[in-house]
Protein backbone atom coordinates (compact mmCIF):
# COMPACT_ATOMS: atom_id res chain seq x y z
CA UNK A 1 193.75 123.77 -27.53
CA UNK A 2 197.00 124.88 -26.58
CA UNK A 3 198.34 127.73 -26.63
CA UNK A 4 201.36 127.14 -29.61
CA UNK A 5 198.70 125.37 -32.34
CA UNK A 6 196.00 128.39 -31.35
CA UNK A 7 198.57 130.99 -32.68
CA UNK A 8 198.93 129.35 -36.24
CA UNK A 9 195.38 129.34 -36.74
CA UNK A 10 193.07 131.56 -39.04
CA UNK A 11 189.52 133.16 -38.30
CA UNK A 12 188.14 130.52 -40.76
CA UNK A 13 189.81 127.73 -38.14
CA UNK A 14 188.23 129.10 -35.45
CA UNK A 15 184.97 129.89 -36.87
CA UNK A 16 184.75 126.58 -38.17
CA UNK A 17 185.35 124.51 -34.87
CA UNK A 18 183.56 127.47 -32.64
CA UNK A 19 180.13 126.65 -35.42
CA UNK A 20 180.91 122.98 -34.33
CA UNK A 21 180.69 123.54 -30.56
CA UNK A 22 177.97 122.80 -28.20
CA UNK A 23 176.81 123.51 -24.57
CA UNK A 24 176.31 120.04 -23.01
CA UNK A 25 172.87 118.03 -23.41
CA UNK A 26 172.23 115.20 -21.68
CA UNK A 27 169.36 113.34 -22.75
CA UNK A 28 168.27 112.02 -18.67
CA UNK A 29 169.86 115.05 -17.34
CA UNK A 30 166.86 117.49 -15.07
CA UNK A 31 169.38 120.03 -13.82
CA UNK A 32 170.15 122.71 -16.07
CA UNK A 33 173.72 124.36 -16.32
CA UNK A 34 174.82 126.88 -13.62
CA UNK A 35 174.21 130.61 -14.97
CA UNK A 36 178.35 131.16 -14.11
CA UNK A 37 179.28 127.61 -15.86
CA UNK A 38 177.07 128.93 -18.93
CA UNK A 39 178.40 132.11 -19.63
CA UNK A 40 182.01 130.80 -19.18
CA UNK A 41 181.87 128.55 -21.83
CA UNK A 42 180.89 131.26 -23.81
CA UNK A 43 183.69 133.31 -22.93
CA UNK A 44 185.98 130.77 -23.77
CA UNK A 45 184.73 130.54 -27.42
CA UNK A 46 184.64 134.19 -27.48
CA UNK A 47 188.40 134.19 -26.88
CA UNK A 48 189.13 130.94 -28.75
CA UNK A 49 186.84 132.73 -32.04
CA UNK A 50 189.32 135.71 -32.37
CA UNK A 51 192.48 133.98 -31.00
CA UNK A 52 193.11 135.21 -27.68
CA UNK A 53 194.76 132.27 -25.53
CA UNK A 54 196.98 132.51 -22.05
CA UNK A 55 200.32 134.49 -23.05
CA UNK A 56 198.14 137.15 -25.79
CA UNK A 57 194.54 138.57 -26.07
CA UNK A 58 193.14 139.82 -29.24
CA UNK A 59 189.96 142.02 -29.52
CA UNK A 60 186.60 140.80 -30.36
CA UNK A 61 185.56 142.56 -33.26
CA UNK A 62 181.88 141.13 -32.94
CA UNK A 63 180.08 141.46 -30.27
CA UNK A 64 179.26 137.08 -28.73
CA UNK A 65 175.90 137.89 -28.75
CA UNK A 66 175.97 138.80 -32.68
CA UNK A 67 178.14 135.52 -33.27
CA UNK A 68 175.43 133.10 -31.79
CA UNK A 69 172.72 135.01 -33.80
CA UNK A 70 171.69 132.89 -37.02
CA UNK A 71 173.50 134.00 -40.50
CA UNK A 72 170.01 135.81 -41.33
CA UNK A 73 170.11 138.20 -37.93
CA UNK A 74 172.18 140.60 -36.88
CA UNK A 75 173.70 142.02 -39.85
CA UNK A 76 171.69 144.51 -41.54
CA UNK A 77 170.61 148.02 -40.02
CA UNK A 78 166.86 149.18 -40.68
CA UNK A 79 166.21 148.79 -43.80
CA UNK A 80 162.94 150.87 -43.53
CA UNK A 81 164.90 153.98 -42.18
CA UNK A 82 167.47 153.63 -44.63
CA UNK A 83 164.99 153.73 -47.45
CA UNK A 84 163.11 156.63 -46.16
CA UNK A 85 166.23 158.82 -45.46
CA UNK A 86 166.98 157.95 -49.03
CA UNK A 87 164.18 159.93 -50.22
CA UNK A 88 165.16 163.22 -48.77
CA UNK A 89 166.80 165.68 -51.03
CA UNK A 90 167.48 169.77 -51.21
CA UNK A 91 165.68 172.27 -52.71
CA UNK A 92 167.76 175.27 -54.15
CA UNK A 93 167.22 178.98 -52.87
CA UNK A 94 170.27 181.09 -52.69
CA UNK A 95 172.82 178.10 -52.18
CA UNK A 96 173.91 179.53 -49.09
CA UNK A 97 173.75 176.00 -47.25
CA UNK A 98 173.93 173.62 -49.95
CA UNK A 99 177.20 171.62 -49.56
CA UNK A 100 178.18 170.93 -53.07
CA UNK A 101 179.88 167.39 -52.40
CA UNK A 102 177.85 166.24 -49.58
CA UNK A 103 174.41 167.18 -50.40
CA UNK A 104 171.71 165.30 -52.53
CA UNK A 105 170.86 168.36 -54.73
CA UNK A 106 170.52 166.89 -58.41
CA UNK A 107 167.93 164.45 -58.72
CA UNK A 108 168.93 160.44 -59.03
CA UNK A 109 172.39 161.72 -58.60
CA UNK A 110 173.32 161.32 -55.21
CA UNK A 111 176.17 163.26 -53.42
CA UNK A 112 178.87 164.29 -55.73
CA UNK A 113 181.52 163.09 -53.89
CA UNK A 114 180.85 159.73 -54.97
CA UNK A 115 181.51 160.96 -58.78
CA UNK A 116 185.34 162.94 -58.24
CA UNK A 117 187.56 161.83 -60.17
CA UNK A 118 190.44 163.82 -59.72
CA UNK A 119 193.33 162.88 -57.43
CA UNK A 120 193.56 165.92 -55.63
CA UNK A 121 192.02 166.72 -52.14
CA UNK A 122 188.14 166.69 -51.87
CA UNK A 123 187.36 170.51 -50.34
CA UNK A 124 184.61 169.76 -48.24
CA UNK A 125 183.70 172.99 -47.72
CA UNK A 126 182.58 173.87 -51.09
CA UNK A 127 179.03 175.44 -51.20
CA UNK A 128 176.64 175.89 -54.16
CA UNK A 129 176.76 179.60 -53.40
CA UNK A 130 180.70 179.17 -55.03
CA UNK A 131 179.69 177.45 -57.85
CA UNK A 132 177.68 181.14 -58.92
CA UNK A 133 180.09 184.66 -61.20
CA UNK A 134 178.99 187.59 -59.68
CA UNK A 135 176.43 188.11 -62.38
CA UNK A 136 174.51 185.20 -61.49
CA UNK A 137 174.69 182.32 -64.08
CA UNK A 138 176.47 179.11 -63.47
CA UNK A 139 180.41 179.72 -63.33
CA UNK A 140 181.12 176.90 -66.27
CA UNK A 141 184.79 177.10 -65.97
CA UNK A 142 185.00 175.95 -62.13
CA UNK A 143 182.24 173.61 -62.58
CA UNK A 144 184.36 171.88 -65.74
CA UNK A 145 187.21 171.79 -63.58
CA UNK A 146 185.61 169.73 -60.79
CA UNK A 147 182.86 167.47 -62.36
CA UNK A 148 182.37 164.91 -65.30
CA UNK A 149 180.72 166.28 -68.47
CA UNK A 150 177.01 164.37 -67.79
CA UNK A 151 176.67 166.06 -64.56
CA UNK A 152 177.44 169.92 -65.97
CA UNK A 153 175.07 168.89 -68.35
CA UNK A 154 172.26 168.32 -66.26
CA UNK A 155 173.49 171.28 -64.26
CA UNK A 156 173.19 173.22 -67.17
CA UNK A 157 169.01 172.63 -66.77
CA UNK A 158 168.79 174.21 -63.35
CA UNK A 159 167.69 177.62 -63.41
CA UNK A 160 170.98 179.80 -61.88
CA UNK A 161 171.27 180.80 -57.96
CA UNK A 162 168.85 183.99 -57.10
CA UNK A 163 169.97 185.86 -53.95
CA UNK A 164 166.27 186.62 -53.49
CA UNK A 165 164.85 183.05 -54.33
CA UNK A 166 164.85 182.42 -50.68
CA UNK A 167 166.72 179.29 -48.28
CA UNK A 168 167.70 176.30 -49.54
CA UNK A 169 165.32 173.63 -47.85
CA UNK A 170 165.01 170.06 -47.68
CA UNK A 171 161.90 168.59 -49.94
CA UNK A 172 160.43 164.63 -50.51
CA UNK A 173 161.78 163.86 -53.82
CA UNK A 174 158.84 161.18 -54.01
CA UNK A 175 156.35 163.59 -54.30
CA UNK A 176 156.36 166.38 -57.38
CA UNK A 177 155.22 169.20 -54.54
CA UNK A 178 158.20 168.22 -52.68
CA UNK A 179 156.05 168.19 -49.53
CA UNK A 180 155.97 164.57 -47.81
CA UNK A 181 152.73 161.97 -48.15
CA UNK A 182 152.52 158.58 -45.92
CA UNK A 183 150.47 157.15 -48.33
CA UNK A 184 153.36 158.02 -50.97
CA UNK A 185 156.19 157.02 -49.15
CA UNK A 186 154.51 153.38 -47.90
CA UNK A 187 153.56 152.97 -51.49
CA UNK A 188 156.92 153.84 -52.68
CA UNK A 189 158.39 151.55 -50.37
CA UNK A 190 156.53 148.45 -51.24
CA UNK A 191 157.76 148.88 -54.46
CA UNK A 192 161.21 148.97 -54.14
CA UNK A 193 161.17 146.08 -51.41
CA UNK A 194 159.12 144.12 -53.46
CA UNK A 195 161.81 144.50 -56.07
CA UNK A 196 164.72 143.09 -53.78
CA UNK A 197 165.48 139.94 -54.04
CA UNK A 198 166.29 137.72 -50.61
CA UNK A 199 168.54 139.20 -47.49
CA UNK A 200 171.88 140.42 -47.91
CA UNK A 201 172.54 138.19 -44.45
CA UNK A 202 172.11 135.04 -46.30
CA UNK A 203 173.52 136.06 -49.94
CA UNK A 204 176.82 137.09 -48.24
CA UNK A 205 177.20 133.24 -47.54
CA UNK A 206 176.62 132.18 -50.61
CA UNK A 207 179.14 133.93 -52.39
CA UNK A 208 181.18 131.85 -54.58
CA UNK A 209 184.36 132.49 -52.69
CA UNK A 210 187.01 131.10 -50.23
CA UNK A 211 185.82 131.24 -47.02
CA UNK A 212 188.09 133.76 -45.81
CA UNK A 213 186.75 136.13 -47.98
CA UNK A 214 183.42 135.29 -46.69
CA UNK A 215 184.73 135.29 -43.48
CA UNK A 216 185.63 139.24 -44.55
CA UNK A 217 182.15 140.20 -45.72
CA UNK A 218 180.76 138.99 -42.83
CA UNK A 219 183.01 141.26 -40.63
CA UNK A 220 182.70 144.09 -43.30
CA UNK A 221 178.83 143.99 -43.18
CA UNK A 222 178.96 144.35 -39.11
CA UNK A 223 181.35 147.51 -39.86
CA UNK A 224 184.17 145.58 -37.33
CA UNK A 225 186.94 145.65 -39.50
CA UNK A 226 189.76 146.96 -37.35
CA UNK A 227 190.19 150.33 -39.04
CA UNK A 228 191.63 153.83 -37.42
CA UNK A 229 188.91 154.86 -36.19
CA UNK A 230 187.76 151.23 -34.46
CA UNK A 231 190.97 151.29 -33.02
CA UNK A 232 190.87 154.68 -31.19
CA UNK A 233 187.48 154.25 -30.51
CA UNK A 234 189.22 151.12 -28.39
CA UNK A 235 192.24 153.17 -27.27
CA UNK A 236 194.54 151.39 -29.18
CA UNK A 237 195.46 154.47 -31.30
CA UNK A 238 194.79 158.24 -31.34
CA UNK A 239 194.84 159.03 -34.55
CA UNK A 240 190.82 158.00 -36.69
CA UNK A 241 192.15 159.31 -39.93
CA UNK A 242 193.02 157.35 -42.89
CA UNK A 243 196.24 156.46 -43.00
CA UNK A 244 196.34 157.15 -46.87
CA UNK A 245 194.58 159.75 -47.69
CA UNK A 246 194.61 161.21 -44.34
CA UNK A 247 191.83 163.40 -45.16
CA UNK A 248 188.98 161.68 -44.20
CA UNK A 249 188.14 159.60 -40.95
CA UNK A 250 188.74 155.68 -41.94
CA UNK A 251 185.54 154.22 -41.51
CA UNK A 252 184.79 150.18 -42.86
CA UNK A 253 183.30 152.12 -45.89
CA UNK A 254 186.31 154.54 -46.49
CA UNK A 255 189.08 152.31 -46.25
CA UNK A 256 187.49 149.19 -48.70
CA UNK A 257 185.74 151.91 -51.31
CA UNK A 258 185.76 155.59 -50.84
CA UNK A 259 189.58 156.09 -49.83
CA UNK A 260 191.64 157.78 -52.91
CA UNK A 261 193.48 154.54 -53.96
CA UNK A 262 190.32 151.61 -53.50
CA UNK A 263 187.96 154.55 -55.47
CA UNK A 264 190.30 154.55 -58.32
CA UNK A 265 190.45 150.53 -58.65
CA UNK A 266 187.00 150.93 -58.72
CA UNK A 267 186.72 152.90 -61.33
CA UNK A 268 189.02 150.69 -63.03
CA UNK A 269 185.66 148.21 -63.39
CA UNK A 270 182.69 149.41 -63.20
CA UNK A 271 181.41 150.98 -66.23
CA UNK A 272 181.19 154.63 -66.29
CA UNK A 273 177.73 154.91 -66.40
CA UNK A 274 177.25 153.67 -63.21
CA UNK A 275 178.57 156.11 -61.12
CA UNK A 276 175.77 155.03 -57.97
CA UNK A 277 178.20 151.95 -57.18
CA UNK A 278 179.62 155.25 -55.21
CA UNK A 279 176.35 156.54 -53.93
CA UNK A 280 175.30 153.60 -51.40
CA UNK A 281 175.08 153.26 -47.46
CA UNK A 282 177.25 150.21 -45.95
CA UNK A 283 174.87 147.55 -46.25
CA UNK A 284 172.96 148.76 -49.53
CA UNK A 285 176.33 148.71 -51.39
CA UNK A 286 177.42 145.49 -50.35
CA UNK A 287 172.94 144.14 -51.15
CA UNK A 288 173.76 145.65 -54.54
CA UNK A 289 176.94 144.55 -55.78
CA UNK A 290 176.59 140.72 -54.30
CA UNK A 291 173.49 140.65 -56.11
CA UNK A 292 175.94 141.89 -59.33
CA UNK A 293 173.92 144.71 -60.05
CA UNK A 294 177.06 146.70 -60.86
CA UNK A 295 177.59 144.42 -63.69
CA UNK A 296 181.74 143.62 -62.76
CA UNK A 297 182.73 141.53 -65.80
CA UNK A 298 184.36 138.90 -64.72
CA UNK A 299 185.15 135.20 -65.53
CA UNK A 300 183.24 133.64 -63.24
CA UNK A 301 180.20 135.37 -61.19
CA UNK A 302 180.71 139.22 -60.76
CA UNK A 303 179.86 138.74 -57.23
CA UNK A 304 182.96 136.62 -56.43
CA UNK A 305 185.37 139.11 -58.00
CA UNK A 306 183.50 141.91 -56.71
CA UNK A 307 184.41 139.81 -52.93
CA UNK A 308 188.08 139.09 -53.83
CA UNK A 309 189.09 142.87 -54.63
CA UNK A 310 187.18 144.04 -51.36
CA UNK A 311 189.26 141.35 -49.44
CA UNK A 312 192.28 142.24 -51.33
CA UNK A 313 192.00 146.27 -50.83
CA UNK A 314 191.68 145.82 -47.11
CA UNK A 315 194.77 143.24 -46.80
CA UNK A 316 196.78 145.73 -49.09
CA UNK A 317 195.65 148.83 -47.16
CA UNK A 318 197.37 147.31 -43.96
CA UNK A 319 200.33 146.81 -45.74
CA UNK A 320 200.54 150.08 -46.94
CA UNK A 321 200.28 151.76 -43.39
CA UNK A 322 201.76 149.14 -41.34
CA UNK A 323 204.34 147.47 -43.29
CA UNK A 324 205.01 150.65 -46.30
CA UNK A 325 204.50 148.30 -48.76
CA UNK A 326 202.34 149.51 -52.09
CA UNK A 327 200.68 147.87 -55.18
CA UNK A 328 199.28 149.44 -57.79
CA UNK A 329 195.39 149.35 -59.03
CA UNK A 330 196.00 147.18 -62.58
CA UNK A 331 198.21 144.53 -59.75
CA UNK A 332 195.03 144.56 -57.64
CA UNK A 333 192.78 143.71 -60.06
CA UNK A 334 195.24 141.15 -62.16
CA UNK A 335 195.16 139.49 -58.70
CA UNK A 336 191.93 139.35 -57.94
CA UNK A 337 190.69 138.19 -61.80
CA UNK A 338 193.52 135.44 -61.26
CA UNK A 339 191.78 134.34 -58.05
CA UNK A 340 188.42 134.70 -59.43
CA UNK A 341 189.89 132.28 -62.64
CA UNK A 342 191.16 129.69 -60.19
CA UNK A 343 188.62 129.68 -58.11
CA UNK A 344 185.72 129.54 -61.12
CA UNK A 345 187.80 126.83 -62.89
CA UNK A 346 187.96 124.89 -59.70
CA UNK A 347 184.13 124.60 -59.35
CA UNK A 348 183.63 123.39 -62.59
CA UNK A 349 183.01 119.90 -63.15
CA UNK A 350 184.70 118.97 -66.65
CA UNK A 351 185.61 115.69 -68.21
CA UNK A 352 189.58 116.27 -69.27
CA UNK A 353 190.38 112.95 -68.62
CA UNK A 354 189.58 111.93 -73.07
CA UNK A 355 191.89 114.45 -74.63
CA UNK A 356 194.01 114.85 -77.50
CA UNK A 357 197.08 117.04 -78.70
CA UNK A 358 196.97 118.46 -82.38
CA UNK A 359 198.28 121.79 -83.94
CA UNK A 360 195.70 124.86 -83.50
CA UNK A 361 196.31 127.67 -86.40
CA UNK A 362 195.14 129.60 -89.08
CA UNK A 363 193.10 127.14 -91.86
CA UNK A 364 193.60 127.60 -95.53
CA UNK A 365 190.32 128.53 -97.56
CA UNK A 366 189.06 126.42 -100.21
CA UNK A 367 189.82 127.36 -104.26
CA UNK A 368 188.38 130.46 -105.04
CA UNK A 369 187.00 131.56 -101.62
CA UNK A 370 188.55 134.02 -99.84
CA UNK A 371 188.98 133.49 -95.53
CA UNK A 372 187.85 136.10 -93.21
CA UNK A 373 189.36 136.14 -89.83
CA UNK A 374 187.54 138.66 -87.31
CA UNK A 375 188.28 139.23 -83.19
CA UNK A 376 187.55 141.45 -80.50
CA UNK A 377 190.15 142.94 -78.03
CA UNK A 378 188.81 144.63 -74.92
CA UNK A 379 191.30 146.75 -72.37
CA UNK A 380 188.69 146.76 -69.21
CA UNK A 381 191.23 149.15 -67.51
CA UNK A 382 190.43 151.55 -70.07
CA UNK A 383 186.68 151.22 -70.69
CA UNK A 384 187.35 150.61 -74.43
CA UNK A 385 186.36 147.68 -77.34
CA UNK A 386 187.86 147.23 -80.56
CA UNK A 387 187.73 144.83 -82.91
CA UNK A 388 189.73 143.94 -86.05
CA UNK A 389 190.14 141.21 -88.93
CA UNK A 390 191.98 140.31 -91.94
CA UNK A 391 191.10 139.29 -95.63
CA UNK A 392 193.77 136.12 -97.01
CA UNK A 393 192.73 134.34 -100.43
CA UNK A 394 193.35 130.91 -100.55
CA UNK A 395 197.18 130.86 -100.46
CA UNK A 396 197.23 132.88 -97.49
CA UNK A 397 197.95 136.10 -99.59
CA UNK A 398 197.31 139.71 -97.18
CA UNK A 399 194.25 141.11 -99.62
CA UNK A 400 192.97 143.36 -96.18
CA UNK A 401 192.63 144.31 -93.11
CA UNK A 402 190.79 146.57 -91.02
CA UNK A 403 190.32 147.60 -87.29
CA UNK A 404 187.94 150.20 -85.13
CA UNK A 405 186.95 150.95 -81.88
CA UNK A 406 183.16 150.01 -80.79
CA UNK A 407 180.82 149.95 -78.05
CA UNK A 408 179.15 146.98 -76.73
CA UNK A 409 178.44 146.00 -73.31
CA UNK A 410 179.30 142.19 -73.58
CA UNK A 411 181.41 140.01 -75.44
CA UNK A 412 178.70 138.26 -78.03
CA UNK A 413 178.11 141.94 -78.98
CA UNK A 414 181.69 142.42 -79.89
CA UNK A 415 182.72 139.90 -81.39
CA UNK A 416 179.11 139.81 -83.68
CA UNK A 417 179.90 143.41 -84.36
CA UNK A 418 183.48 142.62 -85.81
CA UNK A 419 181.47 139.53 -87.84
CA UNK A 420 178.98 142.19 -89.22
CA UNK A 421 182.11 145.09 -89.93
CA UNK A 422 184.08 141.99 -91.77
CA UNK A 423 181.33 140.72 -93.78
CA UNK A 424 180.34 144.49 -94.68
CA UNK A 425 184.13 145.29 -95.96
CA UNK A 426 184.60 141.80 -98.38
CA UNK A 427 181.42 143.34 -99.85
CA UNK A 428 182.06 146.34 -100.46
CA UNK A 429 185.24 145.09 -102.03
CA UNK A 430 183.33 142.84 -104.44
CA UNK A 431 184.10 139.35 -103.14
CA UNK A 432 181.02 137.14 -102.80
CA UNK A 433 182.37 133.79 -101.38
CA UNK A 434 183.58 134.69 -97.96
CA UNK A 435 184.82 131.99 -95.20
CA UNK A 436 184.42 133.28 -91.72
CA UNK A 437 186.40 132.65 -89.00
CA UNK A 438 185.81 133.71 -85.14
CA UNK A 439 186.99 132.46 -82.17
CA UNK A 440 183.75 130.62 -79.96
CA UNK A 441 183.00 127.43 -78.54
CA UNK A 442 183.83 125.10 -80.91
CA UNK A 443 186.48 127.27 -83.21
CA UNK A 444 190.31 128.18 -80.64
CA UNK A 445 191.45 131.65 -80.34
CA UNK A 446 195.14 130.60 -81.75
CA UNK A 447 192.63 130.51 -85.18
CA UNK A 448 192.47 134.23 -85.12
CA UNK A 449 195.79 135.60 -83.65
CA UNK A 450 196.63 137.92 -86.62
CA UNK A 451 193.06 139.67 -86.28
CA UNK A 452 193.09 139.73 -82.67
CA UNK A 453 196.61 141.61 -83.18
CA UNK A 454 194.87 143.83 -85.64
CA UNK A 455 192.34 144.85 -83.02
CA UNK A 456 194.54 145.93 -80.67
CA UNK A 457 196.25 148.15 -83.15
CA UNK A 458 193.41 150.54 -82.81
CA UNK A 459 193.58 150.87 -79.16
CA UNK A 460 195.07 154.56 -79.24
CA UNK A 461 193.78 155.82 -82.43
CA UNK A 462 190.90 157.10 -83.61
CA UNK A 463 187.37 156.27 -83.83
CA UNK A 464 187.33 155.64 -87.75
CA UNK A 465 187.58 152.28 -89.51
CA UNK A 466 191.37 151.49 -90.51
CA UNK A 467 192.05 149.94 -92.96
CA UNK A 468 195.59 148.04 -93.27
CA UNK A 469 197.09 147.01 -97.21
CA UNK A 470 199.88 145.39 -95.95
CA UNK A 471 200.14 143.82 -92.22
CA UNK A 472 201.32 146.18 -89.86
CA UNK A 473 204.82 145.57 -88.30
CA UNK A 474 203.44 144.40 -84.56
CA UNK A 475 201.45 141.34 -86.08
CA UNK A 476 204.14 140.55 -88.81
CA UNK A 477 205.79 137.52 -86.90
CA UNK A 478 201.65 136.86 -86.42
CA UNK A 479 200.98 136.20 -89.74
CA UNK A 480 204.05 134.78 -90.95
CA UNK A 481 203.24 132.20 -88.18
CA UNK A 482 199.85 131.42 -89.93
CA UNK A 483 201.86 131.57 -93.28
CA UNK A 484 204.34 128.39 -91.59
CA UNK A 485 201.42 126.48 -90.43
CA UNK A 486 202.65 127.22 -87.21
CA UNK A 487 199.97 126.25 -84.30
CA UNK A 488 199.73 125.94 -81.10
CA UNK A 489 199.91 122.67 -79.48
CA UNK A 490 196.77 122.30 -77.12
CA UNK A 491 195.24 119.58 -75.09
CA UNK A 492 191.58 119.44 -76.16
CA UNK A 493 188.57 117.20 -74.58
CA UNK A 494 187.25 114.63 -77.25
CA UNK A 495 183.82 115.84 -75.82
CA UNK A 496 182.10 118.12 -76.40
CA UNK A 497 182.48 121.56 -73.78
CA UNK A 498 179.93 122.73 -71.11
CA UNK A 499 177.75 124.75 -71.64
CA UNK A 500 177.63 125.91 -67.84
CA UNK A 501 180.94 126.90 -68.35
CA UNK A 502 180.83 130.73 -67.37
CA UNK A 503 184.55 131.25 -67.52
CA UNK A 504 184.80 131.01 -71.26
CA UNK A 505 183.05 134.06 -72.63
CA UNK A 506 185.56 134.57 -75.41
CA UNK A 507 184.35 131.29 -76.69
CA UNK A 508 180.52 131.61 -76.47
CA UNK A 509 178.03 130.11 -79.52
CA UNK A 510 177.49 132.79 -81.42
């Protein structure tokens, strides 16, 4: 291919006709290929693979041999090892070489590092020792200052620093005596393998995503993205230190999920109570979070979102150091739920060809029942749920309203919750014949506007049920609408909706 078409070409182009290339086979042919003719035709697709052609050469970020390896080869580093190494841990003496960040020295914890949340520089240097007053108990103050609440806490069971309790050491946390067992470990390791479930080699392809993201995982899993310290190890720069941060080295690792700016995006969407998303080798974290087990909400599957914000933290780190361009984290992930939307919505096979167009609003109760309207609202940035809902008679009259923050780790939780809280309220109030009215599968959102307004009310407040007389001014022009018969005009499939179809969880069967 010349030289002009080569240079407006992508890695998925050239991965694509590269997989559709073959060495010669002649069905009567007895001579085989000349060793010299062999290996330059692989050279060629070497170069053609990562775009080098006659006028510029590009680096091969995976090695040829690695390319020509099947998609279930190559990829993942000894899984064995890794497990084992996982089940060393420190035993605390005097503290003296504990590293408080970088050292496994709470149990199921991992290194601490993984769990800072503050946006100032890590100090690395930080030993348990420091952590000690000069009477010996815990110094509480410093230790506030540096880590989350739930890990002071547990902290707070470890006996205090001795000077005379001896050396810190390292112990087998599979074993209660700390000392290590073959039969243990072997048995411990069955376990855990048994418990995985298929390669991460072959889940990476099958990752509901554009294949350039693929295309990404694939080079992120091999640890051959083109970061600062790949390209001094190549001579192509002398400088291996992040070029945010500039702290740390920038390893594959560092620059997609450990860096300042990728951690806090992060953060941004996995719950806080799983803090090990942090705690992970290379190819464990990637095993772990294809296979969703960080739980990302998203439209669509978790893994595909979780693949689009990797993809688009790399691409926006390079334009940060090489072009000074910036985004910020709630951009980020508004991009990559947008993508993950699309992309979902595009996979989905539904009939929209039978549809009509009719008003969508707020419906009337019948004489003497009163309607009850209920929603959730959910701000995923901030880790919160609340939910809300309003009590109309039959005119449409305001009677009540009420909103509250609550807990729930799904949407059918939420929304039930608000359901129960609703029903609970007209009760207590004394009215008996109650029309519900919550958004789902077969019932719009534009239904429930005014108590979907309501729960966002309580974003900011406290953790106590509110309860409204009157409508609050920032869902007047809300109700009024409802008031007006005022609906919104949507095109809606005479059929009946998917079930399969993932990316409406606001409208699920309750």
């Amino acid at each position: 291919m010349v030289g002009m078409l080569v240079a407006f070409l992508w890695l998925v182009d050239y991965s694509c006709e590269v997989s559709s290339s073959r060495h010669p086979d002649y069905f009567m042919s007895t001579d085989r290929i000349p060793l010299m003719v062999y290996k330059n035709i692989g050279k060629l697709a070497c170069n053609f693979l990562w775009g080098s052609y006659t006028t510029a050469r590009k680096p091969a970020l995976v090695s040829w041999n690695d390319c020509c390896k099947l998609v279930d080869l190559g990829v993942s580093e000894s899984a064995v090892w890794s497990e084992v190494k996982s089940g060393i841990t420190w035993a605390i003496g005097d503290g003296g070489l504990i590293n408080l960040w970088n050292n496994e020295w709470l149990t199921d914890i991992g290194p601490l590092r993984y769990i800072y949340s503050r946006y100032e520089k890590l100090d690395e240097t930080l030993l348990l020792a420091n952590m000690v007053t000069s009477q010996g108990s815990w110094d509480w103050q410093k230790l506030k200052s540096l880590l989350p609440l739930s890990i002071v806490d547990k902290i707070s069971g470890l006996i205090p620093l001795a000077i005379d309790g001896g050396h810190d050491h390292l112990v087998w946390k599979w074993m209660s005596g700390g000392r290590f067992s073959t039969v243990a470990t072997y048995n411990h390791l069955v376990v855990r393998r048994s418990g995985a479930s298929g390669r991460l080699d072959s889940d990476m392809w099958k990752v509901e995503a554009p294949q350039r993201v693929r295309n990404f995982l694939w080079l992120f899993s091999c640890s051959s993205l083109l970061t600062n310290k790949a390209r001094c190890r190549t001579g192509m720069s002398d400088d291996n230190h992040c070029g945010r941060c500039e702290g740390a080295i920038e390893t594959t690792l560092h620059a997609v999920r450990d860096c300042i700016f990728p951690s806090g995006v992060w953060k941004s969407i996995i719950p806080c109570d799983l803090w090990e998303f942090f705690a992970f080798p290379l190819q464990d974290w990637l095993r772990w979070n294809i296979q969703n087990a960080g739980h990302i909400d998203s439209e669509g599957e978790g893994a595909t979102l979780f693949s689009i914000i990797c993809w688009l933290l790399w691409k926006i780190g390079n334009d940060f150091v090489f072009n000074f361009m910036s985004s910020s984290s709630s951009e980020i992930i508004g991009t990559g739920v947008a993508w993950d939307r699309s992309f979902t919505n595009a996979r989905l096979k539904t009939n929209l060809a039978c549809s009509s167009s009719h008003g969508i609003g707020w419906q009337q109760a019948a004489a003497g029942w009163i309607n009850l309207s209920v929603d959730g609202s959910f701000a995923y940035h901030l880790s919160r749920e609340s939910i809300g809902g309003v009590i109309r008679d039959s005119t449409g009259e305001w009677l009540l309203g009420f909103s509250m923050k609550v807990a729930g780790s799904d949407v059918f939780q939420v929304e039930a919750r608000a359901i129960y809280e609703g029903i609970k309220l007209a009760w207590n109030r004394g009215f008996r014949c109650v029309e519900v009215n919550s958004d789902n599968a077969s019932s719009f959102a534009e239904a429930t506007m005014v108590a979907d307004g309501l729960a966002k009310v309580t974003l900011d407040d406290s953790q106590q049920q509110q309860i409204f007389l009157t409508p609050p001014h920032s869902i007047c022009s809300l109700y009024m609408d409802d008031l007006g018969w005022i609906g919104s005009n949507l095109q809606t499939p005479t059929s009946d909706y998917s079930s399969s179809d993932k990316g409406r969880k606001k409208r699920e069967e309750k």
